[in-house]
C-alpha atoms as a PDB file:
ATOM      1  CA  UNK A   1      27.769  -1.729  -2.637  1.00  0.00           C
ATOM      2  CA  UNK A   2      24.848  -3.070  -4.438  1.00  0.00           C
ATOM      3  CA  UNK A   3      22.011  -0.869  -2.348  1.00  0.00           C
ATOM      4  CA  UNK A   4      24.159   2.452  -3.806  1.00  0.00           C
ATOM      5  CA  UNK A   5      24.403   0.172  -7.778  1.00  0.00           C
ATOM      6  CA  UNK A   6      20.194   0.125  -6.845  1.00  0.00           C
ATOM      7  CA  UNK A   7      19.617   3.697  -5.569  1.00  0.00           C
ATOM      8  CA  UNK A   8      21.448   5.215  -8.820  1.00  0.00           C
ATOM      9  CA  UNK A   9      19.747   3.044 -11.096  1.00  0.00           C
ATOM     10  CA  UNK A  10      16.595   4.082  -9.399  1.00  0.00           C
ATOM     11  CA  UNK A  11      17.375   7.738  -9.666  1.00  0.00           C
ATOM     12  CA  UNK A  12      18.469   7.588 -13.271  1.00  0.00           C
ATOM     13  CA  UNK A  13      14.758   6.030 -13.955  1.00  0.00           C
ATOM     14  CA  UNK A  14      13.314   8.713 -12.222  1.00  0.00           C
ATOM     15  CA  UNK A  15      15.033  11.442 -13.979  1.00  0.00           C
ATOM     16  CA  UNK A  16      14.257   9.729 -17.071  1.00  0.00           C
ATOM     17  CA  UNK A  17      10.419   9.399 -16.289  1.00  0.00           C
ATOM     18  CA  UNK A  18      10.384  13.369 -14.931  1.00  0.00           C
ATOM     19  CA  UNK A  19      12.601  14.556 -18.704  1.00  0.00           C
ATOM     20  CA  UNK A  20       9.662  12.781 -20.237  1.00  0.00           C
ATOM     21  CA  UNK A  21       6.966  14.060 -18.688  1.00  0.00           C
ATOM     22  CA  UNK A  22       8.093  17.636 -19.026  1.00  0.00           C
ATOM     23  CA  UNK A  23       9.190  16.922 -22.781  1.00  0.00           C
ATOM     24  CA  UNK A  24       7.358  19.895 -24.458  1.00  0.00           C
ATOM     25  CA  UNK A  25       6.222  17.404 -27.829  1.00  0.00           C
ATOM     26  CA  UNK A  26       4.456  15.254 -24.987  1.00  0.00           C
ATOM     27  CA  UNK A  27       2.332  18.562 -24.548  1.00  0.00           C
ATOM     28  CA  UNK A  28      -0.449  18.323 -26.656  1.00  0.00           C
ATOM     29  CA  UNK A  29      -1.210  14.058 -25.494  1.00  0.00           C
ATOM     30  CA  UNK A  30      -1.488  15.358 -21.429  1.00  0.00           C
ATOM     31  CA  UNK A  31      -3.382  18.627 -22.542  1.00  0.00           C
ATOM     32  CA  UNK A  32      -6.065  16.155 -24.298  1.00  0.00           C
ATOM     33  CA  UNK A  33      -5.767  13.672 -21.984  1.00  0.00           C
ATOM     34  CA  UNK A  34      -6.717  16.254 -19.116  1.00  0.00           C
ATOM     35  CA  UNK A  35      -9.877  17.114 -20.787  1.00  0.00           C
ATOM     36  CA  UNK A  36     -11.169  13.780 -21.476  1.00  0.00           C
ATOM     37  CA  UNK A  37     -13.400  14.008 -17.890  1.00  0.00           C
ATOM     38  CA  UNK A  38     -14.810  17.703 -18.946  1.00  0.00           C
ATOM     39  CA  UNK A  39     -14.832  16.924 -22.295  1.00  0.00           C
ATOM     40  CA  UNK A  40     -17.298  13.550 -21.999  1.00  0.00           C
ATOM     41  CA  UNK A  41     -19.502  14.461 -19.353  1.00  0.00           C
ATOM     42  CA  UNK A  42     -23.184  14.330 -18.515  1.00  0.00           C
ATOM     43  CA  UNK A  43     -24.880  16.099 -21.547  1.00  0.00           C
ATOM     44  CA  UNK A  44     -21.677  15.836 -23.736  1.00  0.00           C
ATOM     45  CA  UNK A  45     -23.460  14.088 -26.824  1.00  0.00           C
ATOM     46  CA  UNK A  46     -20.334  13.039 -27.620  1.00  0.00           C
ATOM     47  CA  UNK A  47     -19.948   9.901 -25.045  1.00  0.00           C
ATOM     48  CA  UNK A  48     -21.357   6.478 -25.595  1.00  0.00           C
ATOM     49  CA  UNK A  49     -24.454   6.468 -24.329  1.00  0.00           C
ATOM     50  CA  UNK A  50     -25.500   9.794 -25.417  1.00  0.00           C
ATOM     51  CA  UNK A  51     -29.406  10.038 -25.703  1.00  0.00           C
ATOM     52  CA  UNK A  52     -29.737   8.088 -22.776  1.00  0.00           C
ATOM     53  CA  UNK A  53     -31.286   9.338 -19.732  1.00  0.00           C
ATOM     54  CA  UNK A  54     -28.817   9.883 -16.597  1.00  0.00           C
ATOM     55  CA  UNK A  55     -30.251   8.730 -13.216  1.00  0.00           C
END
């Protein structure tokens, strides 16, 4: 009884966690977030550091 109480509670916080993730107003945040890496590269003079020579 209480391992089928645990496996629904675990699926209803995994539905939860997927509805978010796929919310379209969490769009934009993951879109930005996904560029970060590209977005602050090597020769990016927009990263701490910049001006700096890269080994």
């Amino acid at each position: 009884m209480l391992s089928g109480i645990i496996t629904v509670v675990l699926m209803l916080i995994f539905v939860a966690v997927w509805v978010w993730a796929w919310s379209p107003r969490n769009k934009q945040s993951f879109d930005e977030t996904a560029r970060l890496a590209l977005d602050e590269g090597p020769g990016n003079n927009t990263a701490e550091g910049a001006g700096e020579p890269h080994a």
